[in-house]
Protein backbone atom coordinates (compact mmCIF):
# COMPACT_ATOMS: atom_id res chain seq x y z
CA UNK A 1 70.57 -3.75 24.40
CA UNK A 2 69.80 0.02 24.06
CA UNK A 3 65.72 -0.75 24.25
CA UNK A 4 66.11 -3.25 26.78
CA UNK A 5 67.98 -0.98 29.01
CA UNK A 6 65.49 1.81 28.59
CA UNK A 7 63.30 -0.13 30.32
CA UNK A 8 65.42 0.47 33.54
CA UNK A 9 65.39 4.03 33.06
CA UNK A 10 61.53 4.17 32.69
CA UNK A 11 61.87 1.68 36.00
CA UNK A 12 63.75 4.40 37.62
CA UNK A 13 61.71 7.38 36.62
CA UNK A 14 58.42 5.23 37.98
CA UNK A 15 60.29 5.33 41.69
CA UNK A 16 60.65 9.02 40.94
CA UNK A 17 57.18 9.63 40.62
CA UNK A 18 56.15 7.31 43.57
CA UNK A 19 57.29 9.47 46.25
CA UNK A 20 55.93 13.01 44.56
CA UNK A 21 51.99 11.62 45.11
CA UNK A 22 52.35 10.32 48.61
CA UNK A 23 52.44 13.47 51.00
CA UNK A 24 49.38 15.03 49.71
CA UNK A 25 47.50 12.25 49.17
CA UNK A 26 48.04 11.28 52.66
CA UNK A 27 48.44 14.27 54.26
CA UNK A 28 44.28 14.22 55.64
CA UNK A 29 45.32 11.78 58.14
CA UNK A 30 48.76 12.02 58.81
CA UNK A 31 48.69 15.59 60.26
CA UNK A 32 46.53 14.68 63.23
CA UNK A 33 48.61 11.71 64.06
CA UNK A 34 52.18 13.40 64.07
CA UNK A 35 50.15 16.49 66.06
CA UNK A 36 50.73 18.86 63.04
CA UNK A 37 48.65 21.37 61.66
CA UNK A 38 47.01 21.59 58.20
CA UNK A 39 49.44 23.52 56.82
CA UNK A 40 52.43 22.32 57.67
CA UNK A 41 52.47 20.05 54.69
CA UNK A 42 53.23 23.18 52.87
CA UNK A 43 56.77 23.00 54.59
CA UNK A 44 57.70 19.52 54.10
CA UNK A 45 56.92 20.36 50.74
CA UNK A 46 58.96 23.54 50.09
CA UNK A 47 61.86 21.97 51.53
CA UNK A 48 61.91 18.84 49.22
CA UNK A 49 61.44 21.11 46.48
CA UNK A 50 64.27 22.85 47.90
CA UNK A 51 66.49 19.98 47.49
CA UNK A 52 65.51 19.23 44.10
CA UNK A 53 66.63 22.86 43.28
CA UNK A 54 70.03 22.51 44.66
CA UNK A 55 70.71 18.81 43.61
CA UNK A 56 69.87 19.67 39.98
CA UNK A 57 71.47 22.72 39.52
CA UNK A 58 75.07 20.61 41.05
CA UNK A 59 74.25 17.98 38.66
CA UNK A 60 75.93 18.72 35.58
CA UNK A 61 79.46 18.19 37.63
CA UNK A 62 78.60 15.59 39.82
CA UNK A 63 77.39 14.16 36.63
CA UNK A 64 80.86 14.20 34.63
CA UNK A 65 82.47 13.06 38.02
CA UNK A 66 80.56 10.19 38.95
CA UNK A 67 78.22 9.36 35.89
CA UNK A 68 74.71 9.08 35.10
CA UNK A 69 74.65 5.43 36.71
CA UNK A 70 76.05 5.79 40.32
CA UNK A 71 73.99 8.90 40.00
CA UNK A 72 70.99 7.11 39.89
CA UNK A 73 71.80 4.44 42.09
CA UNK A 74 72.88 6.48 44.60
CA UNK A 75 69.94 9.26 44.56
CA UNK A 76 67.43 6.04 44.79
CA UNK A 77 69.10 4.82 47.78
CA UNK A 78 68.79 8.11 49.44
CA UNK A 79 64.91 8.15 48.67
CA UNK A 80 64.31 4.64 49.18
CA UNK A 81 65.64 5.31 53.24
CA UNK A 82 64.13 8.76 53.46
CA UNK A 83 60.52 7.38 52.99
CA UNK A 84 61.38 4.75 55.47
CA UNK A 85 62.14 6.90 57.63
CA UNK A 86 58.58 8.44 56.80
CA UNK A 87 56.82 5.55 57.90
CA UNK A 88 58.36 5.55 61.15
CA UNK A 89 58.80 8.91 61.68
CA UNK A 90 56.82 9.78 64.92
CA UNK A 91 56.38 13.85 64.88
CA UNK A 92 56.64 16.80 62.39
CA UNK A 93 60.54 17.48 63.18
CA UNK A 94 61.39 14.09 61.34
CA UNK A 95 59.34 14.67 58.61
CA UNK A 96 61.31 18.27 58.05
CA UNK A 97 64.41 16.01 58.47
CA UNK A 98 63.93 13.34 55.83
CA UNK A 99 62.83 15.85 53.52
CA UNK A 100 66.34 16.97 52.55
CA UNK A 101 67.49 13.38 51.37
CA UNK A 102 64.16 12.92 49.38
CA UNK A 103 64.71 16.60 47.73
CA UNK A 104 68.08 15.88 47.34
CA UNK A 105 67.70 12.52 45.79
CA UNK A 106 64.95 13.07 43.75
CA UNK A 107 66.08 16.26 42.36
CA UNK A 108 69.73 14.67 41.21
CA UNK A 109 68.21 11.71 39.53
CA UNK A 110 65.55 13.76 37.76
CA UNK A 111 68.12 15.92 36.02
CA UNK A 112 70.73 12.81 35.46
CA UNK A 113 67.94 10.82 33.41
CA UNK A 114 66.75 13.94 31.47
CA UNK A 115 70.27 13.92 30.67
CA UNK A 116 70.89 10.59 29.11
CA UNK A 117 67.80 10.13 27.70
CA UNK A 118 67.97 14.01 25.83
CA UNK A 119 71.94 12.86 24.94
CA UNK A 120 71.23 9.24 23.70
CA UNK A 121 67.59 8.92 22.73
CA UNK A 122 64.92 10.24 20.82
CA UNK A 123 62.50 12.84 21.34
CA UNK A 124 59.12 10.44 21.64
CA UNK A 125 61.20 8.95 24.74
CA UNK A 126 61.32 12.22 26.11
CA UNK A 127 57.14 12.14 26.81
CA UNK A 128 57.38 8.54 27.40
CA UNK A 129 60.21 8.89 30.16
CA UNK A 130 57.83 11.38 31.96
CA UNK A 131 54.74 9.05 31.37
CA UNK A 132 56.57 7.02 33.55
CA UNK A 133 57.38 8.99 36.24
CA UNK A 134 53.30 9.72 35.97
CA UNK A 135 52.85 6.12 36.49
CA UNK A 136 54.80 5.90 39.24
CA UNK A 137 53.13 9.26 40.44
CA UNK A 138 49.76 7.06 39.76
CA UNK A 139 50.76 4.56 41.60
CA UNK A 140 51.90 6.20 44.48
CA UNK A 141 48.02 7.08 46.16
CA UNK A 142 46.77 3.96 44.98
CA UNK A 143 48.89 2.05 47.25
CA UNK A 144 48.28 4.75 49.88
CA UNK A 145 44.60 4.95 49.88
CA UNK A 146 44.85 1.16 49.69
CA UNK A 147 46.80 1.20 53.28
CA UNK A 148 44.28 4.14 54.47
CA UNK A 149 41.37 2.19 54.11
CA UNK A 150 42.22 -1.86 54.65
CA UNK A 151 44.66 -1.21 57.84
CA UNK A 152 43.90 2.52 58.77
CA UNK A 153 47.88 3.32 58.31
CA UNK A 154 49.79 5.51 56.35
CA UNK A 155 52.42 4.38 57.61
CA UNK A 156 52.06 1.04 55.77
CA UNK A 157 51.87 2.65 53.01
CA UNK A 158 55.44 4.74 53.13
CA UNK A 159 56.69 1.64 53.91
CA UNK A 160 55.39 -0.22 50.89
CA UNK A 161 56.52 2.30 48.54
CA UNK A 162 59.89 2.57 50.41
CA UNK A 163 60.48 -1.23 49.68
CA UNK A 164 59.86 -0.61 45.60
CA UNK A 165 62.42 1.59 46.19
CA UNK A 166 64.98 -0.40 47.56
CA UNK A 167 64.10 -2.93 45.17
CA UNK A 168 64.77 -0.89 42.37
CA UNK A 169 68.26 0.30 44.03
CA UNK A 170 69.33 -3.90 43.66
CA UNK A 171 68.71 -3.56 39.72
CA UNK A 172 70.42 -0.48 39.43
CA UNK A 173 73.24 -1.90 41.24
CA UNK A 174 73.39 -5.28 39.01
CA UNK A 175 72.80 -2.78 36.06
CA UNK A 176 75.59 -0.47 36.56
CA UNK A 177 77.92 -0.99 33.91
CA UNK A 178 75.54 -0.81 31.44
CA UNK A 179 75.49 2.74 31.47
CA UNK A 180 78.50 3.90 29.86
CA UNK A 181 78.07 0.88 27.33
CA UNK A 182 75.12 1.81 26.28
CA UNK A 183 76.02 5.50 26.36
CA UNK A 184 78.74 4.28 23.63
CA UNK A 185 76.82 2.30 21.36
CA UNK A 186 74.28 5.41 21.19
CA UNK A 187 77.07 7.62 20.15
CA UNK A 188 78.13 5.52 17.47
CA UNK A 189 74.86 4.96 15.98
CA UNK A 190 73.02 8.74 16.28
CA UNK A 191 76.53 10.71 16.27
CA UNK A 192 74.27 13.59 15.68
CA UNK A 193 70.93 14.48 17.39
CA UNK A 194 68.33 14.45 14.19
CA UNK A 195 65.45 16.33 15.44
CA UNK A 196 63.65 18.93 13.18
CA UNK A 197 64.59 22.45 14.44
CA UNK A 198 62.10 25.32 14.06
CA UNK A 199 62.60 28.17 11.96
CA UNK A 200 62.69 31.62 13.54
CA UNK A 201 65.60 30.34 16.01
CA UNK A 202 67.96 32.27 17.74
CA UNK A 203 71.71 30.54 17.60
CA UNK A 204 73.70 32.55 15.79
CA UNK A 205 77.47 33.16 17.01
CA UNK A 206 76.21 36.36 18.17
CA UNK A 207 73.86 35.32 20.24
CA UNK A 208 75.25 32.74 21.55
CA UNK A 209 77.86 35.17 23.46
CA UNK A 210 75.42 36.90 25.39
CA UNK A 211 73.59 35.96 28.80
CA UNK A 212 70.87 33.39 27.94
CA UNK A 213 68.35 35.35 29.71
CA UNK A 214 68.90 37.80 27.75
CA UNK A 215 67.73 36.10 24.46
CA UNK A 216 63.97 37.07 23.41
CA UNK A 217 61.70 34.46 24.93
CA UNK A 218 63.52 32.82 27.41
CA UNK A 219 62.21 34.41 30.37
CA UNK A 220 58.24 34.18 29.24
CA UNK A 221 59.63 30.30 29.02
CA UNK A 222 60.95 30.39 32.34
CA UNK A 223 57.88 31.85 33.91
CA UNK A 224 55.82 29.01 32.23
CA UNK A 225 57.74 26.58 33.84
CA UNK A 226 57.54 27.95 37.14
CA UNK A 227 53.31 27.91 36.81
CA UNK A 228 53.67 24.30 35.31
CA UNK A 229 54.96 22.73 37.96
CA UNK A 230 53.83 25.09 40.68
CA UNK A 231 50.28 24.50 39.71
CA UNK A 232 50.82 20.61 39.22
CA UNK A 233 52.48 20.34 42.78
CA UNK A 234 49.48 22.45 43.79
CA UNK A 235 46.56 20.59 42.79
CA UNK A 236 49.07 17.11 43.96
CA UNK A 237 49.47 18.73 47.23
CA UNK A 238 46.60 19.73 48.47
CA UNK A 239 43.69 18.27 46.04
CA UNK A 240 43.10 15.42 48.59
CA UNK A 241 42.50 17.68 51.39
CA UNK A 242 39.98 20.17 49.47
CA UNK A 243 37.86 17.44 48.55
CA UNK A 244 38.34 16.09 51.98
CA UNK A 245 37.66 19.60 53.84
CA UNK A 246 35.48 21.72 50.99
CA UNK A 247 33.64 18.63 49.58
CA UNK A 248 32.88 16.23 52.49
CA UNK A 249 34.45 13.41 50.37
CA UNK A 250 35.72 10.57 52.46
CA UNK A 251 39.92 10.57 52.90
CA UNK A 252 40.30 7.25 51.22
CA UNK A 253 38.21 8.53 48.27
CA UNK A 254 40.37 11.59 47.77
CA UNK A 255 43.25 9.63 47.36
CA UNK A 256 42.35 7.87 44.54
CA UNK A 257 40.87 10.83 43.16
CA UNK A 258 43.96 12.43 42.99
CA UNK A 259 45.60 9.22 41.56
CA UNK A 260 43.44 9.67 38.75
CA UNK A 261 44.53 13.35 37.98
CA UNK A 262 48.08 11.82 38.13
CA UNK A 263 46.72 8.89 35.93
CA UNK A 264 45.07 11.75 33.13
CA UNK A 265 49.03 12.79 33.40
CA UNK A 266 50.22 9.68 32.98
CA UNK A 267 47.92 8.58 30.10
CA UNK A 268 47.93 11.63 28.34
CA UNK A 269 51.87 11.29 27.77
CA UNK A 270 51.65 7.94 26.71
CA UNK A 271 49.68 9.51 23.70
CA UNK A 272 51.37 12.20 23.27
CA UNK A 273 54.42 9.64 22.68
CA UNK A 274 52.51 9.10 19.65
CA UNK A 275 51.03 12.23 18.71
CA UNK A 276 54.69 14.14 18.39
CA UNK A 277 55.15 12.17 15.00
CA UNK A 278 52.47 13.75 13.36
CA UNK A 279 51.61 17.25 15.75
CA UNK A 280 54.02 19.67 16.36
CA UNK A 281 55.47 20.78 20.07
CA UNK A 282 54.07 23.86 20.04
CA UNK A 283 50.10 23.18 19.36
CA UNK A 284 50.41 20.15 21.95
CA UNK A 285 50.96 22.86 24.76
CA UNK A 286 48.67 25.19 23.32
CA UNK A 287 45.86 22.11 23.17
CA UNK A 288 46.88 20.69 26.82
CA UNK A 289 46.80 24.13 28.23
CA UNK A 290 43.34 24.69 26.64
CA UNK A 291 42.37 21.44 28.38
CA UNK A 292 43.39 21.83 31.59
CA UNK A 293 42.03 25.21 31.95
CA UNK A 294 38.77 23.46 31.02
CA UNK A 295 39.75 21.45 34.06
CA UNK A 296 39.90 24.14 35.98
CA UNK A 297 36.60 25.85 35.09
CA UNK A 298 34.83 22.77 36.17
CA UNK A 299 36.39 22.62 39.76
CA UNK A 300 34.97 26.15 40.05
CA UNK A 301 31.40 25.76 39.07
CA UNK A 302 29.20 24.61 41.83
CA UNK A 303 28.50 21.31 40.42
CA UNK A 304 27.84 18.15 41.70
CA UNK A 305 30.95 15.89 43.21
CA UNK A 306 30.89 14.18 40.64
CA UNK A 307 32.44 16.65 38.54
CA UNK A 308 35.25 17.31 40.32
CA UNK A 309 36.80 14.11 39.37
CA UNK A 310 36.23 14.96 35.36
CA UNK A 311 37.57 18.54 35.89
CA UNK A 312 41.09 16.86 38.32
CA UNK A 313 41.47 14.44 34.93
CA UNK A 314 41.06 17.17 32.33
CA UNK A 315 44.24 18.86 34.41
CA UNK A 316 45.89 15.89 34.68
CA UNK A 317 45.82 15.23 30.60
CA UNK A 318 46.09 19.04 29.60
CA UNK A 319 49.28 19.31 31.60
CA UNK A 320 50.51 15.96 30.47
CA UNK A 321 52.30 17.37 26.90
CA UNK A 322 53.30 20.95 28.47
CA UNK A 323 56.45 19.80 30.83
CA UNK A 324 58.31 17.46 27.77
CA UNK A 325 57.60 19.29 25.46
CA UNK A 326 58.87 22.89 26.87
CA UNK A 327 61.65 20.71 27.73
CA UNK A 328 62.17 19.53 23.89
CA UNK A 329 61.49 22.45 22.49
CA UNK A 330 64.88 24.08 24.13
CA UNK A 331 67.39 23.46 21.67
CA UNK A 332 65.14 23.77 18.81
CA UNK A 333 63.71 27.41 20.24
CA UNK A 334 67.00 28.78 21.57
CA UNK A 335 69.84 27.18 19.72
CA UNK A 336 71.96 23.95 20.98
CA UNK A 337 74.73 25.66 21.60
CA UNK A 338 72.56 27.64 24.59
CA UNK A 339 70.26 25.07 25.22
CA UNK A 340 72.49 23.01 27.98
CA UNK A 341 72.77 25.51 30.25
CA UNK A 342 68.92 26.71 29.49
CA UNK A 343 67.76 23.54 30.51
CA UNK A 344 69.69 23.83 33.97
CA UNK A 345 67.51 27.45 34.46
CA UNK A 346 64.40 26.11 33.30
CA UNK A 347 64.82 23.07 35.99
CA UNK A 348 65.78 25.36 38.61
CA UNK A 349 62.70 27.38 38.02
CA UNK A 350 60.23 24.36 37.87
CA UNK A 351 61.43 23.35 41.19
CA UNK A 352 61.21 27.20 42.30
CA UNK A 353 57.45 27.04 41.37
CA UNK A 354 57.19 23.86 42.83
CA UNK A 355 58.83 25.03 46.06
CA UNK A 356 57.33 28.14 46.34
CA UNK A 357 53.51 27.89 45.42
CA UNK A 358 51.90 25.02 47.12
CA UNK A 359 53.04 26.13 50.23
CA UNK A 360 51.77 29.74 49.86
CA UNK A 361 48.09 27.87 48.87
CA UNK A 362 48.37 26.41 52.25
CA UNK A 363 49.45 29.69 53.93
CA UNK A 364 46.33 31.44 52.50
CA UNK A 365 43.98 28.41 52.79
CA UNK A 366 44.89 27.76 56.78
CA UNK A 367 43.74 31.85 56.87
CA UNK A 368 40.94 31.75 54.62
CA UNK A 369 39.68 28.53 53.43
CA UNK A 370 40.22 25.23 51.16
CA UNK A 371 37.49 26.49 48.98
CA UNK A 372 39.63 29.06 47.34
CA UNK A 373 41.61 26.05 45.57
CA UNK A 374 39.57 25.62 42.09
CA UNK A 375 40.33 29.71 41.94
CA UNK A 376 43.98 29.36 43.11
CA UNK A 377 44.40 26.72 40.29
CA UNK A 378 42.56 28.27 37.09
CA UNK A 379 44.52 31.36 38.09
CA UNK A 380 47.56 29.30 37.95
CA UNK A 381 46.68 27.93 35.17
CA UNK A 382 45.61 31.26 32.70
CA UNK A 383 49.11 32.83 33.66
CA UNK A 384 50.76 29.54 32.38
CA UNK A 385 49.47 29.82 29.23
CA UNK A 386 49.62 33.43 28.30
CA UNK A 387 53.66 32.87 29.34
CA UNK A 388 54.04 29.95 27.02
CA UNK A 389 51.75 32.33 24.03
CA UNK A 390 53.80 35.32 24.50
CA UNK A 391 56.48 32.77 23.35
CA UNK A 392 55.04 31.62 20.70
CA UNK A 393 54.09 35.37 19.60
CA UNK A 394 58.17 36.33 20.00
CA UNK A 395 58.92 33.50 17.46
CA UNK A 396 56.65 34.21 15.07
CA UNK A 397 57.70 37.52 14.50
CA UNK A 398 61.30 36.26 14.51
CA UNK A 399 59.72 33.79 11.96
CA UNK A 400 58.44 36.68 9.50
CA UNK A 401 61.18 38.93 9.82
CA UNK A 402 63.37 35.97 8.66
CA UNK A 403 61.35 36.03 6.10
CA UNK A 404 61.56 39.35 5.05
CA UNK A 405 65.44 39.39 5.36
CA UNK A 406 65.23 36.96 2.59
């Protein structure tokens, strides 16, 4: 029952990812029919991120009051009729209105299903669970450039994905009591989580007293996670319209370029499913970030268009392991006993970067110009991973002086 019912879970985080691909993949043409400007999408954006910040960092009570389940159910209902309202919304000010629900939804269901699957699952499901949401992230300009070019609306395609939402709200619904069954049987068969922690920890009693922030390594962690998702929401947001306004590529065509960085995402966690048997956490970031910066590099050189696709898949699959597995390494890094409320901060700062940086690209781009993106995103990119190294330097010498003490 447990396997079957992880199926709706990876169901649910695919209508999580739908939504997160559609604005800047569509964003070329739907500014000039609402009578926007360019950079407005940078507003819309910060204020869904917004919501995500506030619905996840509530989450943990609403989560013990309500459950995981009606949770779910009822943050996909809220998203499902937000991007409804998208599709009919017929200016700027509804957009900025039917952003909160979407935040707000999106950002309660996101920390609800890392929840149960981190409590009742193991670790591989983490990547999976976000391989998912890539899929759904895939998925998402697919259908829109799909709309874009057979009917010319965008607005068919909000409405499309809007209806796989709804869709997904009548399982949930016929699902519901599943949750705490399941939840149960979990308990009784993994009483205790039995994933390999790393040596140079820090959990002792000691610790464990003091602010979390002020442990060694947490806030290099934290600042990774805000340039993770900050430069993923980045190159989501506004990839589309730099290939549409630097490049000369047709709108259409950038959407389903874009679905294919998502789809390098996507794929890459699928393997990296795989890979966590045998490779360890920490040399999967180190390799993605590697990998995406090679990304990066190619976006900047002045290559032919062709390129650009390669270097928006290399991103997509180098940032694939880095989100899970920052996210897995928690408890294992900074001790169980601090990692609940650690994972609350490093969720709140994701959604900070994702808030916060795409819409300061568009500030600077609608001043300068779109062809300051591939610079924007290496940039992004190089601070990410000397964060997540200066980690990885702390615990090492935590490591060794372990060693010595012994």
């Amino acid at each position: 029952m447990a396997t079957w019912f992880l199926i709706i879970i990876y169901l649910a985080f695919i209508s999580l990812g739908l939504p997160d691909s559609l604005l800047g993949s569509a964003w070329p043409v739907i500014w000039p029919d609402i009578g926007s400007s360019f950079g407005s999408a940078g507003i819309v954006s910060m204020i869904i991120a917004g919501g995500t910040i506030v619905s996840s960092l509530a989450s943990g009570s609403i989560i013990q009051r309500w459950g995981t389940g009606k949770i779910t159910l009822f943050s996909c209902l809220m998203t499902a009729g937000a991007l409804l309202g998208f599709s009919m919304a017929p200016s700027m000010l509804w957009f900025v209105i039917l952003a909160i629900p979407l935040g707000l939804g999106a950002g309660a269901v996101d920390a609800a299903l890392n929840h149960y699957v981190a409590e009742n699952y193991k670790a591989h499901h983490m990547n999976w669970l976000h391989c998912f949401w890539g899929v759904g992230a895939t998925m998402g300009p697919i259908i829109m450039s799909a709309y874009i070019a057979g009917q010319n609306s965008w607005r068919g395609g909000y409405a499309a994905v809007a209806l796989i939402q709804f869709i997904l709200v009548i399982i949930l619904l016929v699902t519901l009591p599943l949750w705490k069954r399941v939840a149960a049987a979990r308990k009784l068969e993994y009483p205790q989580s039995d994933e390999p922690v790393e040596r140079g920890k820090l959990q002792s009693e000691t610790i464990a007293k003091l602010n979390v922030l002020h442990i060694k390594g947490v806030k290099p962690t934290l600042i990774a996670f805000l340039f993770y998702c900050g430069v993923e929401a980045t190159v989501g947001l506004w990839g589309a319209s730099y290939l549409v306004g630097a490049r000369n590529i047709t709108a259409e065509t950038a959407a389903g370029w874009i679905s294919l960085y998502y789809g390098g995402i996507t794929v890459g966690r699928l393997i990296t499913g795989f890979i966590t048997l045998k490779v360890s956490n920490r040399l999967l970031i180190r390799y993605g970030q590697l990998i995406s910066i090679a990304g990066g590099i190619i976006l900047l050189l002045p290559l032919p268009i062709s390129f650009s696709l390669i270097g928006f898949v290399l991103i997509g699959l180098g940032l694939a392991p880095i989100y899970p597995g920052l996210l897995h390494e928690t408890p294992s890094r900074f001790g169980r006993e601090n990692s609940a409320k650690l994972m609350g901060y490093q969720m709140a700062v994701a959604y900070t970067g994702t808030t916060l940086l795409p819409p300061t690209f568009g500030l600077i781009a609608t001043q300068t110009s779109l062809t300051l993106f591939p610079f924007v995103v290496l940039a992004l990119l190089i601070f990410m991973l000397l964060s997540a190294e200066k980690v990885n330097l702390i615990l090492s010498q935590q490591a060794k002086g372990n060693v010595a003490e012994e």
